[in-house]
Protein backbone atom coordinates (compact mmCIF):
# COMPACT_ATOMS: atom_id res chain seq x y z
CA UNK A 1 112.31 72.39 79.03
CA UNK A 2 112.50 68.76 78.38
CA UNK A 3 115.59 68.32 81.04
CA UNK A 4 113.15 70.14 83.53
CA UNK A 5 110.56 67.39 82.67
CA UNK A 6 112.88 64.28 82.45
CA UNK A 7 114.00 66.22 86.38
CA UNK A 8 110.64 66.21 87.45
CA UNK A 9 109.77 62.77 86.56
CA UNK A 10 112.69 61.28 88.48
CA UNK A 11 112.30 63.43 91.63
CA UNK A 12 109.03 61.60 91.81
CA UNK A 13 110.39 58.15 90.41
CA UNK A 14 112.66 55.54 92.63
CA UNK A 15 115.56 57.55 92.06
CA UNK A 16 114.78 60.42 93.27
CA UNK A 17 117.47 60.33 96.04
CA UNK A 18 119.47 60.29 93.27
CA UNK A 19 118.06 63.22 91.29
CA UNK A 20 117.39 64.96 94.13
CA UNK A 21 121.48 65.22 95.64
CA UNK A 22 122.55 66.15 92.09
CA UNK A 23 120.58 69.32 93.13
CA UNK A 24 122.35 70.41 95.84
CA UNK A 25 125.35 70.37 93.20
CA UNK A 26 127.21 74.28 92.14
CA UNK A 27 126.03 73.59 88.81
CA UNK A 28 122.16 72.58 90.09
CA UNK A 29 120.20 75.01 92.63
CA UNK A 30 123.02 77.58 92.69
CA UNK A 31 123.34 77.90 89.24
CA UNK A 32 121.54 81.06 88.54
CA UNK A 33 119.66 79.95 84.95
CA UNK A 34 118.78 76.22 86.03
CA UNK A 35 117.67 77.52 89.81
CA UNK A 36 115.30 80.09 87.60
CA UNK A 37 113.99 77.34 85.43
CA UNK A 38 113.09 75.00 88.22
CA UNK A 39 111.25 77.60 89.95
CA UNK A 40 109.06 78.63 86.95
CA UNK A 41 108.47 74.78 86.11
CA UNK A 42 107.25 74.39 89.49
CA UNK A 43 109.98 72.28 91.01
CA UNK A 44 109.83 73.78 94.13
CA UNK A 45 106.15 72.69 94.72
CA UNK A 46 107.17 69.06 93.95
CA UNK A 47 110.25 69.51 96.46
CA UNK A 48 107.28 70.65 99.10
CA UNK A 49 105.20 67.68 98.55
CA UNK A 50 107.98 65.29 99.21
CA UNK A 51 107.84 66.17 102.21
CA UNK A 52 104.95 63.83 103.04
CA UNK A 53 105.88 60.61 104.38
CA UNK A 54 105.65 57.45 101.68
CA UNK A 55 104.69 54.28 102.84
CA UNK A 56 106.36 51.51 101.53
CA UNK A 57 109.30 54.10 100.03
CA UNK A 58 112.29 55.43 100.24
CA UNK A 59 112.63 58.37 103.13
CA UNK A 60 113.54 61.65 101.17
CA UNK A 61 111.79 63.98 103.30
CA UNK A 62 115.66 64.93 104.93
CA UNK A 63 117.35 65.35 101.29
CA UNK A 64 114.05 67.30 99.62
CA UNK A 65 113.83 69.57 102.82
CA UNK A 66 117.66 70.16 102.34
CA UNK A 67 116.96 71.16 98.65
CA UNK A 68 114.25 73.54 99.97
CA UNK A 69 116.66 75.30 102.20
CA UNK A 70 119.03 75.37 99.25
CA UNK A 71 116.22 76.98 97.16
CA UNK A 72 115.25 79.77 99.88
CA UNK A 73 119.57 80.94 100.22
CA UNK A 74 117.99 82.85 96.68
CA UNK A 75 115.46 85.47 96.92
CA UNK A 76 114.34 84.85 93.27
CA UNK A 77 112.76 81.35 94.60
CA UNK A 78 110.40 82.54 97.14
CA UNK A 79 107.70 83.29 94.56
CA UNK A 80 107.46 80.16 92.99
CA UNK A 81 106.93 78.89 96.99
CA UNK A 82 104.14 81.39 97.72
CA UNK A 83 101.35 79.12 99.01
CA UNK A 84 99.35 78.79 101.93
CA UNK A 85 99.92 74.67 101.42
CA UNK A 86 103.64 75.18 101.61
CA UNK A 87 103.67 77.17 104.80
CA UNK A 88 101.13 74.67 106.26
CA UNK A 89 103.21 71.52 105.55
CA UNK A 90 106.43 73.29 107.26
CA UNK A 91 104.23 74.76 110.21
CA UNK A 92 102.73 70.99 110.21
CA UNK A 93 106.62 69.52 110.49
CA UNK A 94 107.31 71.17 113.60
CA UNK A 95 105.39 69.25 115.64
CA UNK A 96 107.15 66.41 114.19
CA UNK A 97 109.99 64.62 116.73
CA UNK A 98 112.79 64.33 114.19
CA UNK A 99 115.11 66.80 115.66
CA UNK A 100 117.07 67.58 112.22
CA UNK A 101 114.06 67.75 110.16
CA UNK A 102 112.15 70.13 112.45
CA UNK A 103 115.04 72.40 112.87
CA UNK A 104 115.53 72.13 108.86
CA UNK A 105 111.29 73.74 108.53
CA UNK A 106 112.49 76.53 111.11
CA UNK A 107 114.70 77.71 109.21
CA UNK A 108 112.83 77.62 105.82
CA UNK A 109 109.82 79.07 108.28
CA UNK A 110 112.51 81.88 109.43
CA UNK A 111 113.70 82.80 106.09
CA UNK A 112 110.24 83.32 104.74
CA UNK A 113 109.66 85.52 107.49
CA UNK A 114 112.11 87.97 106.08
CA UNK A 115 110.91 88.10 102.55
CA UNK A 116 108.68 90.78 101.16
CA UNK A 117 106.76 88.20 98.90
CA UNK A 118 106.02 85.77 101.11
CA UNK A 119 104.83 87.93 104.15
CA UNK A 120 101.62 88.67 103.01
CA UNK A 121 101.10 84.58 102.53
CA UNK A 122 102.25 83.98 105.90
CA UNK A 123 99.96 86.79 107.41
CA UNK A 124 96.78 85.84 105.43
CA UNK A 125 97.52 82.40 106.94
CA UNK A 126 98.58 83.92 110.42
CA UNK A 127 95.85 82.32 112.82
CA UNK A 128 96.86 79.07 111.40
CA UNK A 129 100.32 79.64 112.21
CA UNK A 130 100.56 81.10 114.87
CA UNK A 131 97.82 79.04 117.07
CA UNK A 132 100.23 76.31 115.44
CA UNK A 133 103.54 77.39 117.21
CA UNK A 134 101.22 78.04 120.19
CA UNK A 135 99.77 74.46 120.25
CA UNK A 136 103.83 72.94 120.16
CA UNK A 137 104.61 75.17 122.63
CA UNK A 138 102.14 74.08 125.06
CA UNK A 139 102.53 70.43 123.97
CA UNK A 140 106.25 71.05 125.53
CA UNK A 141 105.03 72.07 128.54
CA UNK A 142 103.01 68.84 129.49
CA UNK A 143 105.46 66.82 127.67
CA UNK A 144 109.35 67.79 127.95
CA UNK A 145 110.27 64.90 125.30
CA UNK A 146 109.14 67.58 122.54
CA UNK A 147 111.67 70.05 121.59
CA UNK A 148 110.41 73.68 121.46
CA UNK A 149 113.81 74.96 119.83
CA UNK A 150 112.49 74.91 116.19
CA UNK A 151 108.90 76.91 117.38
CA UNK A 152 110.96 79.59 119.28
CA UNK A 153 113.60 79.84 116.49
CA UNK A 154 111.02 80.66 114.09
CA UNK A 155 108.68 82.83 116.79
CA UNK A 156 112.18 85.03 117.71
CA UNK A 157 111.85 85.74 113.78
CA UNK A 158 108.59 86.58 113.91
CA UNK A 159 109.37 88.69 116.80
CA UNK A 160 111.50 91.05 114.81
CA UNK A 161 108.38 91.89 112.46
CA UNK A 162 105.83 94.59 113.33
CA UNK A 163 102.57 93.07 111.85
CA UNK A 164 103.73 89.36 113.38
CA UNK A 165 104.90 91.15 116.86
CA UNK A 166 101.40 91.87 117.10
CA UNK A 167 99.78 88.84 116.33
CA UNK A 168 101.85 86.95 119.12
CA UNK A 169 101.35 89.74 121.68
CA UNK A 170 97.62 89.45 120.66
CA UNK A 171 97.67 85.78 121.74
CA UNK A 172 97.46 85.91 125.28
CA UNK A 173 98.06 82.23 125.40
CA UNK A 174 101.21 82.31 123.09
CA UNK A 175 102.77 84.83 124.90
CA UNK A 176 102.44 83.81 128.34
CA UNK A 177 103.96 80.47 126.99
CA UNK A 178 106.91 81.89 125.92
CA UNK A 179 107.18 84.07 128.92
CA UNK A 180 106.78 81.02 131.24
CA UNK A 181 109.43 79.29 129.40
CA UNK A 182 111.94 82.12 129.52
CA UNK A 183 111.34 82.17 133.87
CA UNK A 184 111.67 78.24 133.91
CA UNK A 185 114.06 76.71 136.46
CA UNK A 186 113.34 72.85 134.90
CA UNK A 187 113.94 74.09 131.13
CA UNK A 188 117.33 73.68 129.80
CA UNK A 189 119.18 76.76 129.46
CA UNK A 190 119.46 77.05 125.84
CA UNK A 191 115.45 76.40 125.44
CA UNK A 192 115.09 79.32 128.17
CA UNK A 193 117.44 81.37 126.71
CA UNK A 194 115.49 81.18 123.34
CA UNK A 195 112.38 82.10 124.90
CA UNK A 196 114.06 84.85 126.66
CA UNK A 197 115.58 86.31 123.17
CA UNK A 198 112.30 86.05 121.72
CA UNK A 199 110.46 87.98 124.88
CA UNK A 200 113.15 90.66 124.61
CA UNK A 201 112.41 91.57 120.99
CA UNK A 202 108.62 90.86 121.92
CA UNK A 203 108.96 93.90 124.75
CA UNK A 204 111.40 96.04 123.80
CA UNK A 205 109.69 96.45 120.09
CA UNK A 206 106.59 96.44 120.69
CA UNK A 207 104.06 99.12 122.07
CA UNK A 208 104.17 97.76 125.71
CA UNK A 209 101.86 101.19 127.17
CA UNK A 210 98.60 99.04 125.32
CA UNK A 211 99.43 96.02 126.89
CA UNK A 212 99.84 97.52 130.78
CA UNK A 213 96.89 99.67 129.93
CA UNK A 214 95.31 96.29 130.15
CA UNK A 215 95.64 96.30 134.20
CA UNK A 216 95.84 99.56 135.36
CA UNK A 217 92.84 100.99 136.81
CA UNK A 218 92.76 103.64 135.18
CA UNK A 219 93.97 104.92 131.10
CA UNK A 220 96.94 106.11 129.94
């Protein structure tokens, strides 16, 4: 317990670049007893709060979100990460314009998808997100600087879960986004073919009869 504290006190001290890479180590995160210990002192909140720019500091938003993804290769560490705050800060980073970090909170976003624990977080907290990913999305279409891959990485896992199918083909505007990317002839390929993978699962999974019900004259 008192190695846990001394840990937590240098994560948030000037060396925590220091403290922080001695994580990443066989005998830190993937170690099955300390990784359990961390988590139940909390050490995976701290790891999510570092993730806030410091004036005037040292930049270890790259080496704490690295840490994170570390954390999340465990299923027993998704608990002690089950907060609306956490899923807001990640959502938040993808509208950032560092590449590597953005791409680094889709795949946190993506592996939080699949776990049982954290669904029900990320679907109490599902307006949020997804008018979020919608909101990136669109800022990519007025602006082609912005990269969408991170928002359609994490939407083509979303895609591939019933209750969060339904939430993006419930949001008209999300989902003719993503089509409109997918038919693109300015978008780079691998940006259309992203949106394309994503409107494959989005059609062939879900119940497509309610959606053309929606413009036929008459019901099915």
């Amino acid at each position: 317990m008192q190695l846990i504290d001394q840990f937590r006190r240098g994560i948030n001290g000037p060396l925590a670049e220091f403290f922080l890479s001695s994580l990443t180590t066989s005998e830190g995160i993937h170690n099955d007893i300390i990784r359990k210990a961390l988590c139940q002192q909390g050490v995976l909140h701290d790891l999510v709060k570092l993730l806030t720019p410091q004036p005037d500091a040292v930049d270890i938003r790259m080496i704490s979100m690295q840490c994170i993804l570390h954390f999340v290769e465990h299923e027993d560490s998704y608990t002690s990460i089950k907060t609306a705050s956490a899923v807001r800060k990640l959502v938040a980073i993808l509208e950032s314009k560092e590449k590597e970090l953005c791409y680094m909170a889709a795949e946190v976003l993506a592996s939080f998808v699949h776990a049982p624990l954290l669904c029900e977080v990320m679907l109490s907290n599902e307006n949020m997100s997804i008018e979020s990913l919608a909101s990136h999305l669109r800022n990519y279409t007025k602006d082609h600087t912005v990269d969408p891959g991170p928002v359609l990485r994490v939407l083509r896992s979303l895609a591939a879960q019933d209750p969060w199918r339904n939430a993006i083909m419930g949001h008209e505007d999300l989902y003719n986004l993503v089509d409109g990317i997918s038919r693109s002839a300015t978008a780079p390929p691998d940006v259309q073919q992203q949106a394309s993978d994503v409107m494959v699962l989005l059609v062939c999974r879900s119940s497509i009869a309610q959606r053309i019900a929606k413009v036929l004259p008459f019901s099915i």
